[in-house]
PDB file of N, CA and C in Angstrom:
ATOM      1  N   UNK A   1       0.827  -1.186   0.000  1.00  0.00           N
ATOM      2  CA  UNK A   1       0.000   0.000   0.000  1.00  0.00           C
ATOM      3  C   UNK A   1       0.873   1.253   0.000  1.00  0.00           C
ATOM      4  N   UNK A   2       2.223   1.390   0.746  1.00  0.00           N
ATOM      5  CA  UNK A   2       2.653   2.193   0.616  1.00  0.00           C
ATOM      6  C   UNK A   2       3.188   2.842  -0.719  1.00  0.00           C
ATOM      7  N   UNK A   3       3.808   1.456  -1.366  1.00  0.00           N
ATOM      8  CA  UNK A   3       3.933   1.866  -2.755  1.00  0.00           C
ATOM      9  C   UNK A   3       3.245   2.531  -4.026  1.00  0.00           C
ATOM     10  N   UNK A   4       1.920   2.232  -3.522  1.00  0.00           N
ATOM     11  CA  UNK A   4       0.929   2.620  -4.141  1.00  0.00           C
ATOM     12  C   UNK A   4       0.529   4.489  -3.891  1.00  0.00           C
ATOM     13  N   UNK A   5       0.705   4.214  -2.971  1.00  0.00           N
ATOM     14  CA  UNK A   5       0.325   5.998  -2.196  1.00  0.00           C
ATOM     15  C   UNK A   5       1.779   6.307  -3.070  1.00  0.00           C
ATOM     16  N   UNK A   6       2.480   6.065  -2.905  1.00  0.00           N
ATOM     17  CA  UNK A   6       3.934   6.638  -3.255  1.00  0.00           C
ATOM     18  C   UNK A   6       4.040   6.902  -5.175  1.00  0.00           C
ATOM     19  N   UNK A   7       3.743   5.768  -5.483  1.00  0.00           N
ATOM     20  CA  UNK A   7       3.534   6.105  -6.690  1.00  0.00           C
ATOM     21  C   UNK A   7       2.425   6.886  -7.482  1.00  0.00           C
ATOM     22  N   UNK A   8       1.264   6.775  -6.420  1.00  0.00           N
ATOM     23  CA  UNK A   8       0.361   7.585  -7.109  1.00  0.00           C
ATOM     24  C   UNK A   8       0.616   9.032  -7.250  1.00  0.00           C
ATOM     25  N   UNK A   9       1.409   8.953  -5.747  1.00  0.00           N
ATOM     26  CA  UNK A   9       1.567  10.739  -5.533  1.00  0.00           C
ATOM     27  C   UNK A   9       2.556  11.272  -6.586  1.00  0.00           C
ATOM     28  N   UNK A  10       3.380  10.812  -6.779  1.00  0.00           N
ATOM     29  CA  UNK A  10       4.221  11.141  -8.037  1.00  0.00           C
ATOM     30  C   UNK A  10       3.748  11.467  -9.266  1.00  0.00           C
ATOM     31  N   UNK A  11       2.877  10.372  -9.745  1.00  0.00           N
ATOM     32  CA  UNK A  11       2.172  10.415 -11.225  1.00  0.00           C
ATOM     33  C   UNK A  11       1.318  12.111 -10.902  1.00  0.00           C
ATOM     34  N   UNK A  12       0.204  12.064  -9.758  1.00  0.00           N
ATOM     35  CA  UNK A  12      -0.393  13.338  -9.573  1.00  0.00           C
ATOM     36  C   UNK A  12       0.633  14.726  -9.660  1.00  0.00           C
ATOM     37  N   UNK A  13       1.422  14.543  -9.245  1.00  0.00           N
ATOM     38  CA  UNK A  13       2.135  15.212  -8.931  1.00  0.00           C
ATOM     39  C   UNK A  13       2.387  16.090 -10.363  1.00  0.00           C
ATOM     40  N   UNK A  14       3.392  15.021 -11.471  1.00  0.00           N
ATOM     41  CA  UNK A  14       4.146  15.100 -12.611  1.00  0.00           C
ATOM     42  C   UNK A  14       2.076  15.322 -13.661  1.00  0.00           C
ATOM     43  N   UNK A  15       1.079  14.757 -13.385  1.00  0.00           N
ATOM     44  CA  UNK A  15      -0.027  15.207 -14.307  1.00  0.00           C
ATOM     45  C   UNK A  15      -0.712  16.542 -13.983  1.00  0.00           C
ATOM     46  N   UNK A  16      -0.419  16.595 -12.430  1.00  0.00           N
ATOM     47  CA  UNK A  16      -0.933  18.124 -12.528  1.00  0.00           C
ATOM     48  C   UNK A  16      -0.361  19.203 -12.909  1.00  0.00           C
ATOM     49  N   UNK A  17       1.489  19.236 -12.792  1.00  0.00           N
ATOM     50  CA  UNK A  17       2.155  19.905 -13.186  1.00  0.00           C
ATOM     51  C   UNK A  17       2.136  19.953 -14.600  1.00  0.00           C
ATOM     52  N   UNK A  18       1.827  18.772 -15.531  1.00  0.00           N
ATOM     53  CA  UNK A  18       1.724  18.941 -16.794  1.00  0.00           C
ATOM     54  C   UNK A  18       1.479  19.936 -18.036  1.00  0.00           C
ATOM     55  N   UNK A  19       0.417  20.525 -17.113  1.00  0.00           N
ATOM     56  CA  UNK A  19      -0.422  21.824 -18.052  1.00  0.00           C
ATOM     57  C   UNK A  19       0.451  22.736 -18.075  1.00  0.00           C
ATOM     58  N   UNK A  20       0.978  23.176 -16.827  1.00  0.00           N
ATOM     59  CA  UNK A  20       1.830  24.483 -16.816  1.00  0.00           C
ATOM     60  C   UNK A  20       3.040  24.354 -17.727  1.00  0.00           C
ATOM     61  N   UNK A  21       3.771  23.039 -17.347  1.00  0.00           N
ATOM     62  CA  UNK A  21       5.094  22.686 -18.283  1.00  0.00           C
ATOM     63  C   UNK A  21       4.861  23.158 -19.812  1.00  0.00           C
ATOM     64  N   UNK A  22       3.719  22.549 -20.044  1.00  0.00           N
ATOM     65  CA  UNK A  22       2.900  22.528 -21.789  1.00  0.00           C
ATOM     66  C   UNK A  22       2.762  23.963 -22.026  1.00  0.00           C
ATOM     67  N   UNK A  23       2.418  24.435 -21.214  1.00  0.00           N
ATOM     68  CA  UNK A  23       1.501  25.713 -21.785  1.00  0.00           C
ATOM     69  C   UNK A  23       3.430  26.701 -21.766  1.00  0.00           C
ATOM     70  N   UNK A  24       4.356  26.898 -20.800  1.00  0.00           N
ATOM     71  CA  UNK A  24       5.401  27.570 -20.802  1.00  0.00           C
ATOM     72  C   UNK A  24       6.357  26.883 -22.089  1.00  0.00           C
ATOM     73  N   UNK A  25       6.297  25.814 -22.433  1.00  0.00           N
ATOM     74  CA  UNK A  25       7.358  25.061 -23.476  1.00  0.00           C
ATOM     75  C   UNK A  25       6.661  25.428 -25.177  1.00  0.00           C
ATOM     76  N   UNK A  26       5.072  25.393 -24.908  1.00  0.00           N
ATOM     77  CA  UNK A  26       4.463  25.490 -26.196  1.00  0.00           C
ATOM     78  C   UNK A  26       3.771  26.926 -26.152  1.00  0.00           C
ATOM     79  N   UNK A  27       4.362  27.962 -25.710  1.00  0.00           N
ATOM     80  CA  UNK A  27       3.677  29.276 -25.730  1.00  0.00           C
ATOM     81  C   UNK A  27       3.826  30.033 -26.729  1.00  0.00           C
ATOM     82  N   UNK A  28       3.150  30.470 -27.368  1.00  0.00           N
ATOM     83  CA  UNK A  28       2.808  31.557 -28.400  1.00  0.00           C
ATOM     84  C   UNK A  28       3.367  30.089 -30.005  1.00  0.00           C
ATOM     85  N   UNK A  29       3.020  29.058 -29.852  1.00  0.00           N
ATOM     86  CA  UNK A  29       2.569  28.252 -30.983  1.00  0.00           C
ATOM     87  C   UNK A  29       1.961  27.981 -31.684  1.00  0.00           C
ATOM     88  N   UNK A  30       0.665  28.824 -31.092  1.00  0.00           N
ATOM     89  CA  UNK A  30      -1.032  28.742 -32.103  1.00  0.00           C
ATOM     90  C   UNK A  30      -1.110  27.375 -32.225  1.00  0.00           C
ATOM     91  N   UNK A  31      -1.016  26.850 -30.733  1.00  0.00           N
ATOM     92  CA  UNK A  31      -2.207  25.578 -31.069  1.00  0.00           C
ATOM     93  C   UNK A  31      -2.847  25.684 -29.517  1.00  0.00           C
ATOM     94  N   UNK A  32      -3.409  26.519 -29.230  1.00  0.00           N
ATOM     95  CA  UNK A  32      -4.039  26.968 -27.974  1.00  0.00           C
ATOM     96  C   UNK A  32      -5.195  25.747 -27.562  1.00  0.00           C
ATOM     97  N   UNK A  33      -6.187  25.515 -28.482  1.00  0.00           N
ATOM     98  CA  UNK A  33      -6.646  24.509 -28.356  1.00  0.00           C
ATOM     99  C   UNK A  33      -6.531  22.893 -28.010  1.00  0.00           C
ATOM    100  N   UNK A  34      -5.059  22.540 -28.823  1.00  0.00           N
ATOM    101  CA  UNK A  34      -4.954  21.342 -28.526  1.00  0.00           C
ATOM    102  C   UNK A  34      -4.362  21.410 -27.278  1.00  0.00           C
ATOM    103  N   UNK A  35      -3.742  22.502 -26.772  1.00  0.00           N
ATOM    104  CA  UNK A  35      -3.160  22.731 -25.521  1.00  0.00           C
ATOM    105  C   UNK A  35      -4.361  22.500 -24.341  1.00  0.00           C
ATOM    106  N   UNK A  36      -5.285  23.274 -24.376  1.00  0.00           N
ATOM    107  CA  UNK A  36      -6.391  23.508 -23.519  1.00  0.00           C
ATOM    108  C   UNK A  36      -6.690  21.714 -23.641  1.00  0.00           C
ATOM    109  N   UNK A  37      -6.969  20.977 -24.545  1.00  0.00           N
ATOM    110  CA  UNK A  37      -7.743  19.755 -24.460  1.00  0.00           C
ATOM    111  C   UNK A  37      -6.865  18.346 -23.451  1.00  0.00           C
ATOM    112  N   UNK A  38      -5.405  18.541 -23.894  1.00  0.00           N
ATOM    113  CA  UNK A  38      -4.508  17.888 -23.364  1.00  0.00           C
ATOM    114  C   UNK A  38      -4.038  18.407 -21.732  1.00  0.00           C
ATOM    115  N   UNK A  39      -4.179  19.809 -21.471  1.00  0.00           N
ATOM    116  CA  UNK A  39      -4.480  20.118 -20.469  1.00  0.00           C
ATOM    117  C   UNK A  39      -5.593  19.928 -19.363  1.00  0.00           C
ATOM    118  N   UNK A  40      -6.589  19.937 -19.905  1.00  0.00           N
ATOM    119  CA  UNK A  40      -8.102  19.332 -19.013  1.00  0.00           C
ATOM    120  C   UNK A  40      -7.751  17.710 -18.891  1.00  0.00           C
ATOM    121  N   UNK A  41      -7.221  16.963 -20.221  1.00  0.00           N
ATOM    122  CA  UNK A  41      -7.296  15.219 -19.655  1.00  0.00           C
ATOM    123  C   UNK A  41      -5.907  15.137 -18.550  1.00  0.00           C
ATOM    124  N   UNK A  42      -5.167  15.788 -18.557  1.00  0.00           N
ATOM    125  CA  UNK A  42      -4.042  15.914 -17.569  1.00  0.00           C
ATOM    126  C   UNK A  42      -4.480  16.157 -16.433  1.00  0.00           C
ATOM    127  N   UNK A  43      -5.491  17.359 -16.260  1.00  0.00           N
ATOM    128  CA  UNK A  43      -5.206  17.655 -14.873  1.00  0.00           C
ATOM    129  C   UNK A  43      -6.782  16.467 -14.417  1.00  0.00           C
ATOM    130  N   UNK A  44      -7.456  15.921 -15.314  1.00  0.00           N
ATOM    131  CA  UNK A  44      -8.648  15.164 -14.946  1.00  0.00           C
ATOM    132  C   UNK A  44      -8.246  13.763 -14.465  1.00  0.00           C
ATOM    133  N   UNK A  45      -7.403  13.287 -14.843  1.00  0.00           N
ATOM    134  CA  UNK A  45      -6.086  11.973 -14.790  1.00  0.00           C
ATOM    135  C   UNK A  45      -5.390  12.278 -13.536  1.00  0.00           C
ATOM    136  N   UNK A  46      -4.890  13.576 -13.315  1.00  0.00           N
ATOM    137  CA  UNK A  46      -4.100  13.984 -11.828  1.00  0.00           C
ATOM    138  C   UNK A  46      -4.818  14.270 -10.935  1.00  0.00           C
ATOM    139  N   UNK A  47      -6.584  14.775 -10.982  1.00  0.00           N
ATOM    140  CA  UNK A  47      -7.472  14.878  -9.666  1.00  0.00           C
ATOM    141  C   UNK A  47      -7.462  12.674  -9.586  1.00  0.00           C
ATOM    142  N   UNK A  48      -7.341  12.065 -10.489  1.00  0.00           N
ATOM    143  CA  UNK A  48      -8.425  10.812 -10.092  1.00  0.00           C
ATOM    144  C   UNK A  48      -7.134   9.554  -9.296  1.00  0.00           C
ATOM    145  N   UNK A  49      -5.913   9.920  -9.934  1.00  0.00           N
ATOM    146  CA  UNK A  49      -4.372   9.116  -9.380  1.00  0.00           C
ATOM    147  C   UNK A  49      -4.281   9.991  -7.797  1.00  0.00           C
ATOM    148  N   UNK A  50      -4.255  11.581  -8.119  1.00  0.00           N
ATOM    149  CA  UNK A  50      -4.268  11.787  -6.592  1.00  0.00           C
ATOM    150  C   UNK A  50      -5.249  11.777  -5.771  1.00  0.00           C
ATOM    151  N   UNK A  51      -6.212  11.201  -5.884  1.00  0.00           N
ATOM    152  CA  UNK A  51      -7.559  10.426  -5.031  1.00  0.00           C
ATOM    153  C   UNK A  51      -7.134   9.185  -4.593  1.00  0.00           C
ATOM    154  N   UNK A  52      -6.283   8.305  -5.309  1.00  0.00           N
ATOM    155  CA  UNK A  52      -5.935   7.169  -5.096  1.00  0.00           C
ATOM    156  C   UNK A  52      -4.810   7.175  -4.312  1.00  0.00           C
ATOM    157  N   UNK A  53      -4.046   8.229  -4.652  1.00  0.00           N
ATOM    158  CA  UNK A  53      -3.186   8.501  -3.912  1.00  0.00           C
ATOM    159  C   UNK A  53      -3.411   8.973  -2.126  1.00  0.00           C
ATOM    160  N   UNK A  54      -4.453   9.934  -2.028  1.00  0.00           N
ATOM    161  CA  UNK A  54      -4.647  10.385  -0.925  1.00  0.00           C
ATOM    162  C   UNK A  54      -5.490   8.754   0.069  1.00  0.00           C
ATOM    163  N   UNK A  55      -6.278   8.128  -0.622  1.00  0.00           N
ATOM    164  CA  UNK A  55      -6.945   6.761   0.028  1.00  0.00           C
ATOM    165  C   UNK A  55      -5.874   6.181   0.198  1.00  0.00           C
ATOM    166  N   UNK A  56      -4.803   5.767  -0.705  1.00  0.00           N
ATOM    167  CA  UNK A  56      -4.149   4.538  -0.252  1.00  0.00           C
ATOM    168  C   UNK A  56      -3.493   4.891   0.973  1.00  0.00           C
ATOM    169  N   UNK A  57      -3.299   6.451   0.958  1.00  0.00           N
ATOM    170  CA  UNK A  57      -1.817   6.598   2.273  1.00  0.00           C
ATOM    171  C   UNK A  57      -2.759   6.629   3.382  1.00  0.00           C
ATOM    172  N   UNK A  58      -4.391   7.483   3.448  1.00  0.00           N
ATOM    173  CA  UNK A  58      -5.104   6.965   4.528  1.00  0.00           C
ATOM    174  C   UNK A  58      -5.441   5.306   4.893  1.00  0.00           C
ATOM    175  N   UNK A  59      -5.936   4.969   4.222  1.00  0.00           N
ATOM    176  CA  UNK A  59      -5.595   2.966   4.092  1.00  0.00           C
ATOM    177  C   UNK A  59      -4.280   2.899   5.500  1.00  0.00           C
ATOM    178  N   UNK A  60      -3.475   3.292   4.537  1.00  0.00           N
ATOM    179  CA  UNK A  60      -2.144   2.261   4.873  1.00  0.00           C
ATOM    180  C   UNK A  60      -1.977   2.861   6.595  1.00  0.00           C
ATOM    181  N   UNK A  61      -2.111   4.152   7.013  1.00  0.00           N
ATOM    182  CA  UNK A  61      -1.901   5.097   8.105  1.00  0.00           C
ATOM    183  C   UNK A  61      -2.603   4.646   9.174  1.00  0.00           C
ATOM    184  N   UNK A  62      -4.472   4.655   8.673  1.00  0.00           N
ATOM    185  CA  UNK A  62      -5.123   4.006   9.344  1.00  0.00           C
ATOM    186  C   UNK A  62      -4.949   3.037   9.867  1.00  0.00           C
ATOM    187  N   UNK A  63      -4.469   2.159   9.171  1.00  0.00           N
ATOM    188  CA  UNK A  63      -4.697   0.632   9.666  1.00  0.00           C
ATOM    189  C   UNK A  63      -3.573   0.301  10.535  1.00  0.00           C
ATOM    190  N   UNK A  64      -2.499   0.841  10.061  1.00  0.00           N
ATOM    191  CA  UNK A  64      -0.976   0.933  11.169  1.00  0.00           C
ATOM    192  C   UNK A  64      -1.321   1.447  12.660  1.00  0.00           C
ATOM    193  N   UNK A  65      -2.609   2.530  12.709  1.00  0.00           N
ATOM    194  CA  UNK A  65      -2.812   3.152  13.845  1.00  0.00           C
ATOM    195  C   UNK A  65      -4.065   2.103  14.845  1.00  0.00           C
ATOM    196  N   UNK A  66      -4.729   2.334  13.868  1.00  0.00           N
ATOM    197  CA  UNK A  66      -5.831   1.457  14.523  1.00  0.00           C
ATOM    198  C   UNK A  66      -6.147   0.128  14.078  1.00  0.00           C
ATOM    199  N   UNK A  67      -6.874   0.061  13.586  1.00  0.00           N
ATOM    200  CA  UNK A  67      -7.308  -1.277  12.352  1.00  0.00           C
ATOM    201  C   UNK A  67      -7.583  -1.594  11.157  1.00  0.00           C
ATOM    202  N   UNK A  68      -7.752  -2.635  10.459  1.00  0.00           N
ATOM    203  CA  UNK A  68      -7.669  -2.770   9.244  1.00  0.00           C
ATOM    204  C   UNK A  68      -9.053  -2.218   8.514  1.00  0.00           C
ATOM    205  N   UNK A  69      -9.899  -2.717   9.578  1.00  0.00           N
ATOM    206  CA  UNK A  69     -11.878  -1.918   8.968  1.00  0.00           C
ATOM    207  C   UNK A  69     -12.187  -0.934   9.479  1.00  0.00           C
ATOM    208  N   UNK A  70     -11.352  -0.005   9.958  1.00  0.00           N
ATOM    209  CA  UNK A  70     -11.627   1.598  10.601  1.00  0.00           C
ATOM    210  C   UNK A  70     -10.426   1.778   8.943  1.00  0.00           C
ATOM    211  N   UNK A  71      -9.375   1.493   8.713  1.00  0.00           N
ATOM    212  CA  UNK A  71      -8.968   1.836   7.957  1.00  0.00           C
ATOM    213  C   UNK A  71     -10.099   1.925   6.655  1.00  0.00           C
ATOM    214  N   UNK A  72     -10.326   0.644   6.279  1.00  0.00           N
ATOM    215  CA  UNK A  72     -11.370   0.550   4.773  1.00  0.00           C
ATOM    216  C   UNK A  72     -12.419   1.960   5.114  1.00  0.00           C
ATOM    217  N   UNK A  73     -12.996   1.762   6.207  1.00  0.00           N
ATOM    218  CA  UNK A  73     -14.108   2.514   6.274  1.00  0.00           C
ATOM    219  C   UNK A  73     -13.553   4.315   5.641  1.00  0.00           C
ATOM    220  N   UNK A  74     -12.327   4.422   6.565  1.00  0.00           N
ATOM    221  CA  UNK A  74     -12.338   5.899   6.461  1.00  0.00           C
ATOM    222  C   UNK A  74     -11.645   6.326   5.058  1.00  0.00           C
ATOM    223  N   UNK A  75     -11.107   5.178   4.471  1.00  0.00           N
ATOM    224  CA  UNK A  75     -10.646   5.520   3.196  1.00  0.00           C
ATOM    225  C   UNK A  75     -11.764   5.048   2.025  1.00  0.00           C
ATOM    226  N   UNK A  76     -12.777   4.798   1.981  1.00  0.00           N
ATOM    227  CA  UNK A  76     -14.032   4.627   1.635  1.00  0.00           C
ATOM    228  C   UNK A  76     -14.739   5.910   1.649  1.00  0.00           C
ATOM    229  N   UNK A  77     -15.317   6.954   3.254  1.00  0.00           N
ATOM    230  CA  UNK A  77     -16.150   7.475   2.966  1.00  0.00           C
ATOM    231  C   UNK A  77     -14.946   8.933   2.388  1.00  0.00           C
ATOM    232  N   UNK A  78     -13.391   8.716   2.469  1.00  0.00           N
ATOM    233  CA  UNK A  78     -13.291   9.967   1.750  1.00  0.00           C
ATOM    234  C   UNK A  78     -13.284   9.959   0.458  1.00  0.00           C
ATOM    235  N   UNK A  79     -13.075   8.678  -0.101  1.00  0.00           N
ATOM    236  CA  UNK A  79     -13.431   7.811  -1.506  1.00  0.00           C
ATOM    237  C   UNK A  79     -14.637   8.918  -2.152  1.00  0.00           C
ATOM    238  N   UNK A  80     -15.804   8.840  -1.400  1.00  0.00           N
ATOM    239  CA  UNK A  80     -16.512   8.851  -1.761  1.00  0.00           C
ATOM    240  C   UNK A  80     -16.911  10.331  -1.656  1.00  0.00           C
ATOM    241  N   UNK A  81     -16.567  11.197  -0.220  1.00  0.00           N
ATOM    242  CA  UNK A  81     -16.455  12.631  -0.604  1.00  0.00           C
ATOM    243  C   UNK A  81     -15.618  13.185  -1.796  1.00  0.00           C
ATOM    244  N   UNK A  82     -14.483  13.031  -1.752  1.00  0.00           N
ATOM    245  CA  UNK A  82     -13.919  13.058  -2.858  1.00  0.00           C
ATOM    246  C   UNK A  82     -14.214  12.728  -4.646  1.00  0.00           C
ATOM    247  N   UNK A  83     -15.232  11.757  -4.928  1.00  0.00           N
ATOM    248  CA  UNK A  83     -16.113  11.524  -6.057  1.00  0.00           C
ATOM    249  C   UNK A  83     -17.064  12.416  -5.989  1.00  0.00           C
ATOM    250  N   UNK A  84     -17.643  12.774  -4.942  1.00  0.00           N
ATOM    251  CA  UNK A  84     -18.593  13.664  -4.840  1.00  0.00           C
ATOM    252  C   UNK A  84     -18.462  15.136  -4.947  1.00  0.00           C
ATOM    253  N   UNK A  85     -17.204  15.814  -4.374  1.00  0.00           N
ATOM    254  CA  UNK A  85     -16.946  17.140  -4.943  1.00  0.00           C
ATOM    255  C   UNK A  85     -16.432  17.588  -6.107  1.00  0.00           C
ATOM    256  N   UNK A  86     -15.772  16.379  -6.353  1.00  0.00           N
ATOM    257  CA  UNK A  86     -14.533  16.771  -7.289  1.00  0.00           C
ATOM    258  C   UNK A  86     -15.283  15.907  -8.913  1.00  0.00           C
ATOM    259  N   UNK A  87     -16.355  14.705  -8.813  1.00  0.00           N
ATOM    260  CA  UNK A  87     -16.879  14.623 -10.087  1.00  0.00           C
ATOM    261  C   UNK A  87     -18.359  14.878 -10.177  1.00  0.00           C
ATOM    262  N   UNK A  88     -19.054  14.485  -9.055  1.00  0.00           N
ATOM    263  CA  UNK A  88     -20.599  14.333  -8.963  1.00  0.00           C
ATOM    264  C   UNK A  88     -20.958  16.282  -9.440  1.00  0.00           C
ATOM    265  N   UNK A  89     -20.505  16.914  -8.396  1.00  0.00           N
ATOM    266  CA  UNK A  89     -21.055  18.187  -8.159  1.00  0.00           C
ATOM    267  C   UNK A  89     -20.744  18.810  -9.189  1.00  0.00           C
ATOM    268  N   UNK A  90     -19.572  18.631 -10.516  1.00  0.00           N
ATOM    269  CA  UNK A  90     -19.049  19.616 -11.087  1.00  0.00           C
ATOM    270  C   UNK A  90     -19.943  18.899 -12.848  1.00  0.00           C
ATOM    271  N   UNK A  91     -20.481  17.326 -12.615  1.00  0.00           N
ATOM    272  CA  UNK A  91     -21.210  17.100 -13.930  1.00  0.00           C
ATOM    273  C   UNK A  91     -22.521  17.475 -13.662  1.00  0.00           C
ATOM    274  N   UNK A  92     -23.087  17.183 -12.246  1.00  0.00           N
ATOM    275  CA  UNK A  92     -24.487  17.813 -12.078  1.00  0.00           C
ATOM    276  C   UNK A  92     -24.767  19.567 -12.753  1.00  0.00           C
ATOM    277  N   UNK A  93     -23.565  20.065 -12.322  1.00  0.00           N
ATOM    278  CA  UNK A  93     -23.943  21.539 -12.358  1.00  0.00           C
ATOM    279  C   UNK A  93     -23.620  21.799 -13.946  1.00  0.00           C
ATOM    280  N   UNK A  94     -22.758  21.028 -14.355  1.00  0.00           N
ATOM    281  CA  UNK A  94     -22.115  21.325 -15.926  1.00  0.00           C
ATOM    282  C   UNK A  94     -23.764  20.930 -16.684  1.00  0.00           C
ATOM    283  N   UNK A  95     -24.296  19.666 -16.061  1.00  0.00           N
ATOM    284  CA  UNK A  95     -25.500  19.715 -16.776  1.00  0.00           C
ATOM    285  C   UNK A  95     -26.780  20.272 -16.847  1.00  0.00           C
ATOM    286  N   UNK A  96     -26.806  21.051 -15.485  1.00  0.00           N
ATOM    287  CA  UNK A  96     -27.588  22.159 -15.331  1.00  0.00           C
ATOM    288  C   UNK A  96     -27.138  23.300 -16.445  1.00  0.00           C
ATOM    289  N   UNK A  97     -26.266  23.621 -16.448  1.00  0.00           N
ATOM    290  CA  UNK A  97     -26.484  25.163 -17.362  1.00  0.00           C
ATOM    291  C   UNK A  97     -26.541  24.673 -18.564  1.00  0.00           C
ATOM    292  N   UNK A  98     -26.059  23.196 -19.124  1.00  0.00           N
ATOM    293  CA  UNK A  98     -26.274  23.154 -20.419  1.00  0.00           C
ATOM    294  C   UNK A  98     -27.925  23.052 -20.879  1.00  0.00           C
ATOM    295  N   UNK A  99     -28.593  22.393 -19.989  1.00  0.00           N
ATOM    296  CA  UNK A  99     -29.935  22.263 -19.713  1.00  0.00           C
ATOM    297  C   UNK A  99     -30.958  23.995 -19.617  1.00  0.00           C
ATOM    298  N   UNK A 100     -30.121  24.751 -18.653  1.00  0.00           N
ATOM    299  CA  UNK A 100     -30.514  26.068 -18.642  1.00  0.00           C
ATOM    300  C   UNK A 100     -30.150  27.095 -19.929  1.00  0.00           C
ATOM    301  N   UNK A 101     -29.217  26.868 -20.905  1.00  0.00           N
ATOM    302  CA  UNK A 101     -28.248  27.236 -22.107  1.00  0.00           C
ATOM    303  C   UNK A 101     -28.177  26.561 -23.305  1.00  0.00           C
ATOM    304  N   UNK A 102     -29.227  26.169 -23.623  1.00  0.00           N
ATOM    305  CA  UNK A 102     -29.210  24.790 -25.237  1.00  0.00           C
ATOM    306  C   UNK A 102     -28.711  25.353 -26.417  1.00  0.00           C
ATOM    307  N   UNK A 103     -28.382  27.024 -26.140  1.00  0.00           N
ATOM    308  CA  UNK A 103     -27.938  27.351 -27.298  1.00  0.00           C
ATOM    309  C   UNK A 103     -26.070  27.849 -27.179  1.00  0.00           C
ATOM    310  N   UNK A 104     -25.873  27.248 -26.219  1.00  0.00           N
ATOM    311  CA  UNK A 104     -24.196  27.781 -25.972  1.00  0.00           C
ATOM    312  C   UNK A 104     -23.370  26.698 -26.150  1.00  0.00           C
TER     313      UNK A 104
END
C-alpha cells in the first residue's frame, strides 16, 4: 500500500504539473486549443491518481494506527467525498447550465 500511495503521488504530482510545463514550453505556438484539451485530460487523470493517492496513504496510516476496517471505512467514505466534490457536483452543475443554455 505504501507503494501505491507513493507512486500515485508522483504520477499526480508530474499530471498536474503537466499543463503548466505545456503551456510555458508550447507558448505563443497557435495551437491553444490542442493545448487547452490535453491540459483538461491531464489535470482530470491527476485529480483521479491523486484520489488514489490520498486513500491509499489513509488505508495504509489508518490501519498501522488502529485497524484494518476503521482503515477501509475511512478511506471509503473519503473515496466517496472526494467523487462527490470533485466529479458528482461539477457534472451535475455542468449539466444544469447546459440544460438552462441549449444554445451555448
Amino acid at each position: 500500500m505504501y507503494l501505491v500511495a507513493l507512486v500515485a503521488a508522483a504520477v499526480a504530482t508530474a499530471l498536474l504539473i503537466a499543463p503548466a510545463a505545456q503551456h510555458r514550453v508550447l507558448f505563443r505556438q497557435k495551437d491553444k486549443e490542442a493545448l487547452l484539451h490535453r491540459s483538461n485530460r491531464s489535470a482530470f487523470a491527476g485529480l483521479v491518481v491523486l484520489a488514489v493517492a490520498v486513500c491509499s496513504a489513509l488505508l495504509l496510516v489508518v490501519d498501522v494506527l488502529f485497524d484494518r476496517t476503521m482503515a477501509w471505512v475511512v478511506s471509503a467514505g473519503v473515496a466517496a467525498l472526494l467523487a462527490w466534490w470533485w466529479l458528482a457536483v461539477p457534472l451535475w452543475l455542468r449539466s444544469r447550465k447546459e440544460q438552462d443554455d441549449p444554445g451555448s
